[in-house]
PDB file of N, CA and C in Angstrom:
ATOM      1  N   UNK A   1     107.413 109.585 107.871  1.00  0.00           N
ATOM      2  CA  UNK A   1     108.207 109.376 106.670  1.00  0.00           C
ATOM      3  C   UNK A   1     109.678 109.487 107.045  1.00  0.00           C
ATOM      4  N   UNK A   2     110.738 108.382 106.574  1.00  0.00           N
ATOM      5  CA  UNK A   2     111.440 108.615 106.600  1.00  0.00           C
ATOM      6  C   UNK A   2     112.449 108.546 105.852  1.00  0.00           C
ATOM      7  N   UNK A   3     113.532 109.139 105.589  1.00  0.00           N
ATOM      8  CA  UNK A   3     114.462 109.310 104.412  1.00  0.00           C
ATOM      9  C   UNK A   3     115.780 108.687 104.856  1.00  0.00           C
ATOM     10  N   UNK A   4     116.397 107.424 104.173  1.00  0.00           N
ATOM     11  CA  UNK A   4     117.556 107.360 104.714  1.00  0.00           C
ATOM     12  C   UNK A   4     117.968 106.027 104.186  1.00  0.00           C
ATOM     13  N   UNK A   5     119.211 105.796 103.726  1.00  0.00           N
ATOM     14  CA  UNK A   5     119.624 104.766 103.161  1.00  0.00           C
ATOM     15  C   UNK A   5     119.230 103.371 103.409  1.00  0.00           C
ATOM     16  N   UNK A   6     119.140 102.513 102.848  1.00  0.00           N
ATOM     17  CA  UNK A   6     119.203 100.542 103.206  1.00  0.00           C
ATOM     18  C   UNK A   6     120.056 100.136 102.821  1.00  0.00           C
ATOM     19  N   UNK A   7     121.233 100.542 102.076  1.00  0.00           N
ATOM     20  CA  UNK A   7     122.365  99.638 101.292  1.00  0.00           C
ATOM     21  C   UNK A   7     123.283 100.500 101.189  1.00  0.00           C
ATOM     22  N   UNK A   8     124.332  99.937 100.343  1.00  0.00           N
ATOM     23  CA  UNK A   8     125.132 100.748  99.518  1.00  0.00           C
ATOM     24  C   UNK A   8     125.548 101.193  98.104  1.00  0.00           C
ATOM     25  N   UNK A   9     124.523  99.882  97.470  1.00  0.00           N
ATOM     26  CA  UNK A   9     124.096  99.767  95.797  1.00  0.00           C
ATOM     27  C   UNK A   9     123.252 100.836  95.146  1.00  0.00           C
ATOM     28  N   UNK A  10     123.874 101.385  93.834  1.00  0.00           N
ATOM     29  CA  UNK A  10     123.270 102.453  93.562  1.00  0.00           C
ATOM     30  C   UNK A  10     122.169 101.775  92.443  1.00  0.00           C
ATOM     31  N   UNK A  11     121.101 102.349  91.854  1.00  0.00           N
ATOM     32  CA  UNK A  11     119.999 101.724  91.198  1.00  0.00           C
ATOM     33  C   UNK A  11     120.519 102.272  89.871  1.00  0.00           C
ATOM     34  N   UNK A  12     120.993 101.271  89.024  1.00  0.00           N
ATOM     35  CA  UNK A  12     121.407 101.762  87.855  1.00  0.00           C
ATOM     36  C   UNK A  12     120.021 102.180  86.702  1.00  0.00           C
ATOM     37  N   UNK A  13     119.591 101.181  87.182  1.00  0.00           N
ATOM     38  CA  UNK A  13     117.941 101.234  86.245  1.00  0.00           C
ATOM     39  C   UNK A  13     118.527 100.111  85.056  1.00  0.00           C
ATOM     40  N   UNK A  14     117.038  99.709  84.280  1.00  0.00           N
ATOM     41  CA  UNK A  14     117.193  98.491  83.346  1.00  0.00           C
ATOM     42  C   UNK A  14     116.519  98.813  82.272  1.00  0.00           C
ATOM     43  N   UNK A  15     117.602  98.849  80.986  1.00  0.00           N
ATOM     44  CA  UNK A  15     116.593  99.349  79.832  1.00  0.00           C
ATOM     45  C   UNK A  15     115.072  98.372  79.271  1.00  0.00           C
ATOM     46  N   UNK A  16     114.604  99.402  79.200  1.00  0.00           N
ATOM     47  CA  UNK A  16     113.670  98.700  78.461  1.00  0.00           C
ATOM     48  C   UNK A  16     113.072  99.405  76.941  1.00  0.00           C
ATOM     49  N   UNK A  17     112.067  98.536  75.896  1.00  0.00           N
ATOM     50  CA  UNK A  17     111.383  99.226  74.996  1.00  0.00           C
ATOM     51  C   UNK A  17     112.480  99.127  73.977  1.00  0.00           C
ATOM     52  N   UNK A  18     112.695  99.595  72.888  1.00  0.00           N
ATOM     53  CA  UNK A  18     113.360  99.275  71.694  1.00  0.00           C
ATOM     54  C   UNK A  18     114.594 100.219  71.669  1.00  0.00           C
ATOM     55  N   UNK A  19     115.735 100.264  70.881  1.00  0.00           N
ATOM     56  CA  UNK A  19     116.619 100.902  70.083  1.00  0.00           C
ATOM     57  C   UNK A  19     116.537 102.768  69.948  1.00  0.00           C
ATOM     58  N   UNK A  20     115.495 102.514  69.150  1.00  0.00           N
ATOM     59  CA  UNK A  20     114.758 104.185  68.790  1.00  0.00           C
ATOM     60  C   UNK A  20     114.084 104.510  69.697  1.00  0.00           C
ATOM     61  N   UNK A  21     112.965 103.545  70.965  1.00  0.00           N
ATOM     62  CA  UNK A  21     112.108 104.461  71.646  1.00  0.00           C
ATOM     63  C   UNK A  21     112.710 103.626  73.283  1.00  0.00           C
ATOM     64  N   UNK A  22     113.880 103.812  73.854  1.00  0.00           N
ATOM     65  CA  UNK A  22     114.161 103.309  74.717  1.00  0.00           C
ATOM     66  C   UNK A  22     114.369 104.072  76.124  1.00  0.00           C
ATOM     67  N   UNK A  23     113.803 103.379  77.060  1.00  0.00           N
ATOM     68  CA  UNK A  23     113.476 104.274  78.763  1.00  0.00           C
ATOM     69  C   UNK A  23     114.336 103.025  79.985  1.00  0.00           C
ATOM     70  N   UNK A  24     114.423 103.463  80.898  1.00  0.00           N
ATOM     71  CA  UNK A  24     115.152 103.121  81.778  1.00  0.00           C
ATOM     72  C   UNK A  24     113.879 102.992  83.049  1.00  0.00           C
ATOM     73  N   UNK A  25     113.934 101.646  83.569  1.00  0.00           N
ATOM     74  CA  UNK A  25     112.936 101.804  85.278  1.00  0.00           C
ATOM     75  C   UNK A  25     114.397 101.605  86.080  1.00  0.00           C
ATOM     76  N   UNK A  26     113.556 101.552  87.257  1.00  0.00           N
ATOM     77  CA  UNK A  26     114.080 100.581  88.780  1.00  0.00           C
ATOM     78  C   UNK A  26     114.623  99.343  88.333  1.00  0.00           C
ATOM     79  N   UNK A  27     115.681  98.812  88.912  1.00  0.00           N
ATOM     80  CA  UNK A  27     115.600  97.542  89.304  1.00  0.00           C
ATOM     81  C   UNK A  27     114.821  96.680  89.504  1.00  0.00           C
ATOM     82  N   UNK A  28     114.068  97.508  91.074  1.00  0.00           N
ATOM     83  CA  UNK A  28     112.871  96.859  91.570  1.00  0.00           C
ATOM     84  C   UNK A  28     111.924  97.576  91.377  1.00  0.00           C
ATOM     85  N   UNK A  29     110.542  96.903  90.689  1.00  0.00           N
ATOM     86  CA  UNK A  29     109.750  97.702  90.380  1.00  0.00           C
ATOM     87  C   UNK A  29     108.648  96.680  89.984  1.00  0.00           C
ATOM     88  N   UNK A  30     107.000  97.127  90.514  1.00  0.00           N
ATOM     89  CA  UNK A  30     106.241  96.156  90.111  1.00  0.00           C
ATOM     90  C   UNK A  30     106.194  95.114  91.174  1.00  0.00           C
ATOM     91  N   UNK A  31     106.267  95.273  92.309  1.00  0.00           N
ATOM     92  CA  UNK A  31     106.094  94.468  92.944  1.00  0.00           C
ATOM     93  C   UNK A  31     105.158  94.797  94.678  1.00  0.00           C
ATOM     94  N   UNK A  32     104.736  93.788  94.731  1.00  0.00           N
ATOM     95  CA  UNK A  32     103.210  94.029  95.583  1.00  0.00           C
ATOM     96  C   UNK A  32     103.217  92.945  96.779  1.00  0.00           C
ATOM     97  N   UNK A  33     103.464  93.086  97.530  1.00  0.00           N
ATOM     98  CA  UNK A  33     103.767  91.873  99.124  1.00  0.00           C
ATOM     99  C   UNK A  33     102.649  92.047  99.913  1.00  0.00           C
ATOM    100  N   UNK A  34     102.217  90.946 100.724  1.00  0.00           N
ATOM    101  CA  UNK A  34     100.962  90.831 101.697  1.00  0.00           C
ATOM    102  C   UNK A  34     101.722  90.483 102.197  1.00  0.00           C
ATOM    103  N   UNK A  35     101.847  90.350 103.442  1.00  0.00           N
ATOM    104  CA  UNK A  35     102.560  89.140 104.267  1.00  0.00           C
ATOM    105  C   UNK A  35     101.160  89.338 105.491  1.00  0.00           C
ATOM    106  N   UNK A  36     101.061  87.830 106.143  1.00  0.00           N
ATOM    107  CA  UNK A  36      99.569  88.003 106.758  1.00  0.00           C
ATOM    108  C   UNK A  36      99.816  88.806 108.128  1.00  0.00           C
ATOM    109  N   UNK A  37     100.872  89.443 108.333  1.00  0.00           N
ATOM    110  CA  UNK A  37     101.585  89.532 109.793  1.00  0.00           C
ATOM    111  C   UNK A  37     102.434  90.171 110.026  1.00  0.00           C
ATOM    112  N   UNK A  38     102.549  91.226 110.890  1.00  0.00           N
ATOM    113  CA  UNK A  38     104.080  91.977 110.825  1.00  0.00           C
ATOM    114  C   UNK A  38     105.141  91.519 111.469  1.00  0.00           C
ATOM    115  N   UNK A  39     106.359  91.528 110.939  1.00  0.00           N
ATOM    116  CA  UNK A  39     107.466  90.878 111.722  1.00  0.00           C
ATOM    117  C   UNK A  39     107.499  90.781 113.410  1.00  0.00           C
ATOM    118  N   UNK A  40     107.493  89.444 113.656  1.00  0.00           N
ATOM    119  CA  UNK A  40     107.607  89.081 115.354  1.00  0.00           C
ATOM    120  C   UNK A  40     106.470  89.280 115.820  1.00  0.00           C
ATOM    121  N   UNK A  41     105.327  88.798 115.485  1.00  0.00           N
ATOM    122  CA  UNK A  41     103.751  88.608 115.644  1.00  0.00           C
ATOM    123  C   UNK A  41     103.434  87.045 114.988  1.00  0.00           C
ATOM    124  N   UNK A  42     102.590  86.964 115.751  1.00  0.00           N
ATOM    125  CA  UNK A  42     102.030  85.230 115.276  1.00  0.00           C
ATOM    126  C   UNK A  42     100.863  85.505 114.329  1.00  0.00           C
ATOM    127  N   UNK A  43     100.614  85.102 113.085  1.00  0.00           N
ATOM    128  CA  UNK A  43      99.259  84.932 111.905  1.00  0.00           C
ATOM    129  C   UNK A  43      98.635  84.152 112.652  1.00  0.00           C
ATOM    130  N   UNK A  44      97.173  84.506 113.036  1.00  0.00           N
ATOM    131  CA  UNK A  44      96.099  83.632 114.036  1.00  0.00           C
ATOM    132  C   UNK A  44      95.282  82.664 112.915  1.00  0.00           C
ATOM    133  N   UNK A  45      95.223  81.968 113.109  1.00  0.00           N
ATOM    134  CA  UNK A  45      94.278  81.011 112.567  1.00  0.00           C
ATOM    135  C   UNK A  45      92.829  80.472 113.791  1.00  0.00           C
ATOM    136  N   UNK A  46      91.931  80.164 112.566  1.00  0.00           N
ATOM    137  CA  UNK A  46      90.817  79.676 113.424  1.00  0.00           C
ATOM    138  C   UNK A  46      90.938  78.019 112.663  1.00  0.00           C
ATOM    139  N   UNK A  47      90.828  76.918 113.817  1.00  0.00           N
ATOM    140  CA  UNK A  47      90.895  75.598 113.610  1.00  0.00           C
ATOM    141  C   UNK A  47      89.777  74.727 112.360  1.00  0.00           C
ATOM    142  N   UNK A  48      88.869  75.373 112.256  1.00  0.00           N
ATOM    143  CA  UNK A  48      87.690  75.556 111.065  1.00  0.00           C
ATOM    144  C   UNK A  48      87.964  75.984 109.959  1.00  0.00           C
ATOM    145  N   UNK A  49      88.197  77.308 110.083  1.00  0.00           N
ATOM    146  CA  UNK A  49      88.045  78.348 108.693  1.00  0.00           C
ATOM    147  C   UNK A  49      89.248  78.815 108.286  1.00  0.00           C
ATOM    148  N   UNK A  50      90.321  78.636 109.130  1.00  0.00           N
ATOM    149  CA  UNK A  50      91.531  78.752 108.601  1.00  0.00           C
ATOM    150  C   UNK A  50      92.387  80.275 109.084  1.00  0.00           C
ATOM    151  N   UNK A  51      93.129  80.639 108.443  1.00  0.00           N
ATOM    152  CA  UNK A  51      93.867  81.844 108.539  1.00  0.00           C
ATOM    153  C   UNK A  51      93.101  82.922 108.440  1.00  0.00           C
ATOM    154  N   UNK A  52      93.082  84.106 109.839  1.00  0.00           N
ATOM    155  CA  UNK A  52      92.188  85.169 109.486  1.00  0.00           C
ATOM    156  C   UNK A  52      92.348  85.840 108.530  1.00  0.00           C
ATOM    157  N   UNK A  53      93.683  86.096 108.027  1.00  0.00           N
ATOM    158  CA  UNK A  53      94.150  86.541 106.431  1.00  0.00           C
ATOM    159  C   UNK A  53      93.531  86.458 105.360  1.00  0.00           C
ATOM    160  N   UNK A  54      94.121  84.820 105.498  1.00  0.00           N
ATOM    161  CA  UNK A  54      92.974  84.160 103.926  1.00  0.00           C
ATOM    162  C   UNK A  54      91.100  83.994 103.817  1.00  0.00           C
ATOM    163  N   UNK A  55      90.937  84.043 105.169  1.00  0.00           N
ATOM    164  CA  UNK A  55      89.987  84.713 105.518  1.00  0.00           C
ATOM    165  C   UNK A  55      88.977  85.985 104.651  1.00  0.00           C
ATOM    166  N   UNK A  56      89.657  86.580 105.787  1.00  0.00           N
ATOM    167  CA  UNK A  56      89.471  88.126 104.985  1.00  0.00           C
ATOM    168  C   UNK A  56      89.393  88.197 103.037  1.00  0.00           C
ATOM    169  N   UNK A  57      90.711  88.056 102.997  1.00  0.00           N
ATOM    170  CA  UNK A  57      91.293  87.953 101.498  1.00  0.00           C
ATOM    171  C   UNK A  57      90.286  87.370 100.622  1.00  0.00           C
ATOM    172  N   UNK A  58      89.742  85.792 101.009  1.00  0.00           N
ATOM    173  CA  UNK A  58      88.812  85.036  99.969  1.00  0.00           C
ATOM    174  C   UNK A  58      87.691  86.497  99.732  1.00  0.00           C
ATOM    175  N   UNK A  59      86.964  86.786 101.153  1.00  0.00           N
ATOM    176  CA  UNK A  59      85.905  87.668 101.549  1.00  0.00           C
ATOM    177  C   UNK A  59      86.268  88.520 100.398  1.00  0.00           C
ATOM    178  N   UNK A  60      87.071  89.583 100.525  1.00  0.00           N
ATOM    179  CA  UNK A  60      87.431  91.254  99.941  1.00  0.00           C
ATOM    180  C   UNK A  60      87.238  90.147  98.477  1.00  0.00           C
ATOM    181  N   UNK A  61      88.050  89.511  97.852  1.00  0.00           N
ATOM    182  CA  UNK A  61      88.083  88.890  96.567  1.00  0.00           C
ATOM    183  C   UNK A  61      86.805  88.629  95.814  1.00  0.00           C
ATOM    184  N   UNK A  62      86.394  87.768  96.657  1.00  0.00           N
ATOM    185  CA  UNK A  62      85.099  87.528  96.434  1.00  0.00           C
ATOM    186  C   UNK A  62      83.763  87.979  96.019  1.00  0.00           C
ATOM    187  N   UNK A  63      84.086  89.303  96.562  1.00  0.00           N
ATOM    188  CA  UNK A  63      83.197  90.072  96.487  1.00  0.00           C
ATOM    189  C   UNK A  63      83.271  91.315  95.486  1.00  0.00           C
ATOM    190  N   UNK A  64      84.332  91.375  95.455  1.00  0.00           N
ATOM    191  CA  UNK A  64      84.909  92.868  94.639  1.00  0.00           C
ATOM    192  C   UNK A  64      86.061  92.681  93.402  1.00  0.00           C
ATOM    193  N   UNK A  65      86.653  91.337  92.875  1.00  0.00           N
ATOM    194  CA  UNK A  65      87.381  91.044  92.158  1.00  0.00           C
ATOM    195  C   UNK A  65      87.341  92.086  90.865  1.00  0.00           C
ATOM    196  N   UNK A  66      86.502  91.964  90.831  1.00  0.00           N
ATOM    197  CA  UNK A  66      85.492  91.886  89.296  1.00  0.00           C
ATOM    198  C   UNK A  66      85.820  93.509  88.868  1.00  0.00           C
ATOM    199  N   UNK A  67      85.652  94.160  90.294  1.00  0.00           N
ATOM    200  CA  UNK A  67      85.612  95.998  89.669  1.00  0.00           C
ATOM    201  C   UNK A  67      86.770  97.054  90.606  1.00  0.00           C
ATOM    202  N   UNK A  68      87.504  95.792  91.755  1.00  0.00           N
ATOM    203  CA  UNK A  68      88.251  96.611  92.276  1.00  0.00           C
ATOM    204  C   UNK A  68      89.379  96.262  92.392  1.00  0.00           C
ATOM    205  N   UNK A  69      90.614  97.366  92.300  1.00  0.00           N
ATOM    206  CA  UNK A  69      91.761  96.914  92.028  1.00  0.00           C
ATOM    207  C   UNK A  69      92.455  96.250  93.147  1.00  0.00           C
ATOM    208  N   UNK A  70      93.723  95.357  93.425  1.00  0.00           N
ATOM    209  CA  UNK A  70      94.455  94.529  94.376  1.00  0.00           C
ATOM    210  C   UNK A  70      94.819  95.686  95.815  1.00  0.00           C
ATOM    211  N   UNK A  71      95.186  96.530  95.160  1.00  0.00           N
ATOM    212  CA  UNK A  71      95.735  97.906  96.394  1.00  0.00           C
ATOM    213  C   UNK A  71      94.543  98.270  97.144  1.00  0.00           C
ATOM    214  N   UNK A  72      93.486  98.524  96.516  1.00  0.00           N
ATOM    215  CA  UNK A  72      92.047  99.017  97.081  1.00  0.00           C
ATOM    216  C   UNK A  72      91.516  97.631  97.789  1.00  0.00           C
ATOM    217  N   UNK A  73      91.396  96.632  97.025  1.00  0.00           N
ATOM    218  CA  UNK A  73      91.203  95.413  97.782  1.00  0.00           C
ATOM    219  C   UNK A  73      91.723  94.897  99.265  1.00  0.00           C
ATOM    220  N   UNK A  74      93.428  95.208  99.152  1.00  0.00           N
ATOM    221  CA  UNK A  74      94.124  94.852 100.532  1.00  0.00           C
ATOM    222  C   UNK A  74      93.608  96.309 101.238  1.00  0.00           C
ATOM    223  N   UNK A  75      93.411  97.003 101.205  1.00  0.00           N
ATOM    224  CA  UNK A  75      92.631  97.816 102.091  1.00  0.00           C
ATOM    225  C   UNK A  75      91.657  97.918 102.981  1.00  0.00           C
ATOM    226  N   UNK A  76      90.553  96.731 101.987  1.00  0.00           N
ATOM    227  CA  UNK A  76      89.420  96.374 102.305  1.00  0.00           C
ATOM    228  C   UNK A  76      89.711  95.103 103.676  1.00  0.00           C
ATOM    229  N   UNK A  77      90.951  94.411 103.356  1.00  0.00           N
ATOM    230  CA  UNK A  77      91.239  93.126 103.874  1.00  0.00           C
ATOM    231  C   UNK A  77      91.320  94.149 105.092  1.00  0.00           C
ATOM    232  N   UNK A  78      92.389  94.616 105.146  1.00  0.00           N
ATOM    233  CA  UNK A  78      93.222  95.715 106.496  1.00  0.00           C
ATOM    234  C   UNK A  78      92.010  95.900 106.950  1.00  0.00           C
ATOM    235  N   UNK A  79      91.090  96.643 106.552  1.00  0.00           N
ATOM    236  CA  UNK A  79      89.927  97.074 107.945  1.00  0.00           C
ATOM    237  C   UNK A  79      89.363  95.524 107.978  1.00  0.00           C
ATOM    238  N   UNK A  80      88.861  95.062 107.452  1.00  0.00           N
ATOM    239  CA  UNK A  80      88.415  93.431 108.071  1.00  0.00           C
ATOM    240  C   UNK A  80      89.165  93.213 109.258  1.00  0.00           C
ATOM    241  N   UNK A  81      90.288  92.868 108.571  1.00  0.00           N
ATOM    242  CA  UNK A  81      91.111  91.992 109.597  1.00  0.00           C
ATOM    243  C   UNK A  81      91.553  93.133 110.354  1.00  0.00           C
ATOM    244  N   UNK A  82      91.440  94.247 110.934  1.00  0.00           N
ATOM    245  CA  UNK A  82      91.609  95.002 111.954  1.00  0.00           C
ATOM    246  C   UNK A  82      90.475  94.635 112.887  1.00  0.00           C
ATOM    247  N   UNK A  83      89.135  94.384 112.158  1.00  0.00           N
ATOM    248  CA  UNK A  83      87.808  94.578 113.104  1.00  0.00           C
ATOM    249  C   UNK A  83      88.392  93.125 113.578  1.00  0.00           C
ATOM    250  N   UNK A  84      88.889  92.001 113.945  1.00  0.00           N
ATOM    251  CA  UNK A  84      88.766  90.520 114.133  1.00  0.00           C
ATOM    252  C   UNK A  84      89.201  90.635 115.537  1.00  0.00           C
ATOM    253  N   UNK A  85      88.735  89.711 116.175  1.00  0.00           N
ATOM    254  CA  UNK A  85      89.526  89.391 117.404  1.00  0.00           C
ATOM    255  C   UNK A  85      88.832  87.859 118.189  1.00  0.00           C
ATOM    256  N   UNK A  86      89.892  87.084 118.564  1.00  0.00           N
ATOM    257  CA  UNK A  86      89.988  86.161 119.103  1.00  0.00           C
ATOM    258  C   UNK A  86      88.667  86.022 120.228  1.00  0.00           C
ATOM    259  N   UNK A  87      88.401  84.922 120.442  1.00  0.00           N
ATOM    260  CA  UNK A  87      86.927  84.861 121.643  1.00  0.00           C
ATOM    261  C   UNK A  87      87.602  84.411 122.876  1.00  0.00           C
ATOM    262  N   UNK A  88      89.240  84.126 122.781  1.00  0.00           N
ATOM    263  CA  UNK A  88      89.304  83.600 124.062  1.00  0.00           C
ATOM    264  C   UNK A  88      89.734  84.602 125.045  1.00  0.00           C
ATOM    265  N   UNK A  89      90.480  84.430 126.159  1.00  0.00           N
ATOM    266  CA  UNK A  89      90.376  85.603 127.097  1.00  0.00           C
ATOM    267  C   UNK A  89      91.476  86.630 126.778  1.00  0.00           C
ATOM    268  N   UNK A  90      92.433  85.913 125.957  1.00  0.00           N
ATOM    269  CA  UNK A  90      93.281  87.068 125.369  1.00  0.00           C
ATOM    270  C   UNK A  90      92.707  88.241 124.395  1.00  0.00           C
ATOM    271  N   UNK A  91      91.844  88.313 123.691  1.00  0.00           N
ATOM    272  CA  UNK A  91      91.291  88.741 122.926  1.00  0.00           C
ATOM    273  C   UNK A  91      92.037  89.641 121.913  1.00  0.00           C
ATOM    274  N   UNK A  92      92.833  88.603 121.481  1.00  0.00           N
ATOM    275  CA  UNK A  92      94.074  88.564 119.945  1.00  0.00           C
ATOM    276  C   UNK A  92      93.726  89.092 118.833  1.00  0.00           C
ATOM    277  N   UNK A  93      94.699  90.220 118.638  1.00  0.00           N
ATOM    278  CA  UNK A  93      94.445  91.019 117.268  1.00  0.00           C
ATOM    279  C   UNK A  93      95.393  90.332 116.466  1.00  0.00           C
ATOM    280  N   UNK A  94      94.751  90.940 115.232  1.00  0.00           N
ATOM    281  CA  UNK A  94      96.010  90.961 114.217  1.00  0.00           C
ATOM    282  C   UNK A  94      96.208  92.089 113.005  1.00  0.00           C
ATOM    283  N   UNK A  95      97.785  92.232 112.375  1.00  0.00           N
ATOM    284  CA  UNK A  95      97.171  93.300 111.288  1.00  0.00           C
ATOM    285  C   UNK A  95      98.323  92.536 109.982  1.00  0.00           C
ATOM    286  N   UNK A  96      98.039  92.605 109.158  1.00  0.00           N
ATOM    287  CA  UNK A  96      98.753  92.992 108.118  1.00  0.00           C
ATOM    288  C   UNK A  96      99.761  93.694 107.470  1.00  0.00           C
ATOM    289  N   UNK A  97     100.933  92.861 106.916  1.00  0.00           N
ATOM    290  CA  UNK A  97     101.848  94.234 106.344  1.00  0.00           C
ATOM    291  C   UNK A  97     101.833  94.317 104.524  1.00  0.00           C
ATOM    292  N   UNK A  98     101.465  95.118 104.479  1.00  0.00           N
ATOM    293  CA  UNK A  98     101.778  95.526 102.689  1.00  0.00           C
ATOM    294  C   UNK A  98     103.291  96.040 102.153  1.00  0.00           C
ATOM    295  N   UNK A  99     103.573  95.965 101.114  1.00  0.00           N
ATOM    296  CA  UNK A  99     104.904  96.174 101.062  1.00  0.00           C
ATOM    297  C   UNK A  99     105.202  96.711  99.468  1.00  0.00           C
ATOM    298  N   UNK A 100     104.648  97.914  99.111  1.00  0.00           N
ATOM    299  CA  UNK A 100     105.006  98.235  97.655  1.00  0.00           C
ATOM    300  C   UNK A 100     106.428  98.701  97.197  1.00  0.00           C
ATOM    301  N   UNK A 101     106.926  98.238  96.290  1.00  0.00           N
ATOM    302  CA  UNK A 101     107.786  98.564  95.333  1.00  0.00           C
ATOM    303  C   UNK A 101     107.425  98.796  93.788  1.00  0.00           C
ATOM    304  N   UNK A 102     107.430 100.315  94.063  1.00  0.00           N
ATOM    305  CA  UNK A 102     107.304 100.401  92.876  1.00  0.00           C
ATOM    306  C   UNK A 102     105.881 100.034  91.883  1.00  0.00           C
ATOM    307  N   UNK A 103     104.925  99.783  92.712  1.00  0.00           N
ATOM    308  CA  UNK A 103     103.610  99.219  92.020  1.00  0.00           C
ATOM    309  C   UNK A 103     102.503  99.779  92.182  1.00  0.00           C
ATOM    310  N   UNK A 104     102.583 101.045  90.496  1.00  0.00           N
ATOM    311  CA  UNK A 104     101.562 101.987  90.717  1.00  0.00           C
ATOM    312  C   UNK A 104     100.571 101.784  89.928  1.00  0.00           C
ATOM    313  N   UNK A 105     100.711 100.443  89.296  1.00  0.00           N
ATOM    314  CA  UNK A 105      99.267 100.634  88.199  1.00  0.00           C
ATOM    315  C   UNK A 105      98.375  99.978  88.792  1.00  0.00           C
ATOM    316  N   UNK A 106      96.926 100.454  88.384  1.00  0.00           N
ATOM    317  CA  UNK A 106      95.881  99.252  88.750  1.00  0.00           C
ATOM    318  C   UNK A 106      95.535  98.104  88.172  1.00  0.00           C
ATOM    319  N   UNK A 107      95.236  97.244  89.002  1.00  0.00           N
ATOM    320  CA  UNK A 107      95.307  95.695  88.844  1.00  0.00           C
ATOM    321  C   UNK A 107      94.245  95.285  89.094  1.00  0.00           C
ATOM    322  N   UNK A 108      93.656  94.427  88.247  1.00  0.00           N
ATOM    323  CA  UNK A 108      92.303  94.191  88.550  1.00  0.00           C
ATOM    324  C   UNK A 108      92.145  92.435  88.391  1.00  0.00           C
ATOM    325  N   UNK A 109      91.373  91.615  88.461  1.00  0.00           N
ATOM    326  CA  UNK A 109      91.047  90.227  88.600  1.00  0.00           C
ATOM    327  C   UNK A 109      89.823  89.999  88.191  1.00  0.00           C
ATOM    328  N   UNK A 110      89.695  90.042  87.063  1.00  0.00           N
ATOM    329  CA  UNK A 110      88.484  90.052  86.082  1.00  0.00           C
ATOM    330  C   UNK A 110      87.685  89.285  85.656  1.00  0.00           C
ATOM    331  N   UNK A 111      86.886  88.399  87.223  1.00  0.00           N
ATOM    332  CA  UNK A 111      87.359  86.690  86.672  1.00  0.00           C
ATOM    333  C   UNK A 111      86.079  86.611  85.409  1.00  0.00           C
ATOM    334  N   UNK A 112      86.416  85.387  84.759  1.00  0.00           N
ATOM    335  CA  UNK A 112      85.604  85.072  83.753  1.00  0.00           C
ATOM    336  C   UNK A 112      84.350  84.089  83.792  1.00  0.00           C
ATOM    337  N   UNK A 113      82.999  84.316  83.310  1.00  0.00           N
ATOM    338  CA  UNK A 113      82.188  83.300  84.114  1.00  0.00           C
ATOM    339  C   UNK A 113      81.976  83.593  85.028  1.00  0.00           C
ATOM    340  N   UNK A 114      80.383  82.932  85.304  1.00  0.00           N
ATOM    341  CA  UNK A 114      79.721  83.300  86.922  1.00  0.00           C
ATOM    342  C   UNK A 114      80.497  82.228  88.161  1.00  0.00           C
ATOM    343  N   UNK A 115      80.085  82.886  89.283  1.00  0.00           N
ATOM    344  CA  UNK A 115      81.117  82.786  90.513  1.00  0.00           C
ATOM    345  C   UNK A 115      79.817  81.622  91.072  1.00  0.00           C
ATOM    346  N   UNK A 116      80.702  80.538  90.833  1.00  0.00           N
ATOM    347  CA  UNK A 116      79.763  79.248  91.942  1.00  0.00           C
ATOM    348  C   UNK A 116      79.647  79.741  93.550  1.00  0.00           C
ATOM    349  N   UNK A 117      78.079  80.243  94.034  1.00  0.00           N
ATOM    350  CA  UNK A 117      77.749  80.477  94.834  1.00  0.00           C
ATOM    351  C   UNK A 117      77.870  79.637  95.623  1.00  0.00           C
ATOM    352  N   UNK A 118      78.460  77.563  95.489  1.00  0.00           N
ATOM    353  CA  UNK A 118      78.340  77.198  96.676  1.00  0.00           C
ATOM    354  C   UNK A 118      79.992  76.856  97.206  1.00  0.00           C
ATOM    355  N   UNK A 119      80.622  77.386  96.237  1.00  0.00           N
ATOM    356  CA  UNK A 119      82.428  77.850  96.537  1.00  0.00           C
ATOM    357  C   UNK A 119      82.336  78.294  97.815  1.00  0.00           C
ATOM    358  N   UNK A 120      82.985  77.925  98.857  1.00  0.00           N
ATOM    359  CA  UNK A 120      83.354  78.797 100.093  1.00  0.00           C
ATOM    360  C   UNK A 120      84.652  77.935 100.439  1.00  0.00           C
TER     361      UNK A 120
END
């Protein structure tokens, strides 16, 4: 953990809610980043199936939309796509970066209607 400035802008905060019942957040707030790759690393793709990311991602989604939230979900992706590795002689990892601001509620994807089993 570490403690220590990024800028020089102070966070005034942004009202929100009404007149009589009014509160102040973040600036930034509510916001939730995947990126498939950590800075100065290559996102591997397979020539078939595509990005091990989106990969993963369809997988964790797919399977768990319905009862588990986006944070718990990219979790699920992270160990996936930790277990992956390339068949050729390099035998190429990859990982994921998450990036919260501020985004503590749970989120869920509730889809509606049964899930066409021959979707892939």
């Amino acid at each position: 953990l570490l403690q220590y400035c990024r800028g020089d802008e102070h966070d005034l905060g942004v009202k929100r809610g009404t007149q009589v019942d009014s509160f102040k957040l973040p600036e930034v707030t509510d916001i939730l980043i995947a990126n498939s790759t950590v800075p100065g690393f290559v996102s591997n793709r397979n020539t078939q199936h595509g990005s091990w990311f989106f990969q993963c991602l369809v997988e964790v989604f797919k399977e768990n939309a319905k009862n588990v939230d986006i944070r718990d979900m990219f979790d699920m992706i992270s160990i996936i796509l930790n277990e992956k590795e390339s068949i050729d002689e390099e035998k190429r990892k990859q990982t994921f970066e998450q990036t919260n601001r501020g985004f503590y509620k749970k989120l869920y994807f509730n889809p509606i209607g049964e899930v066409d089993e021959d979707y892939d």
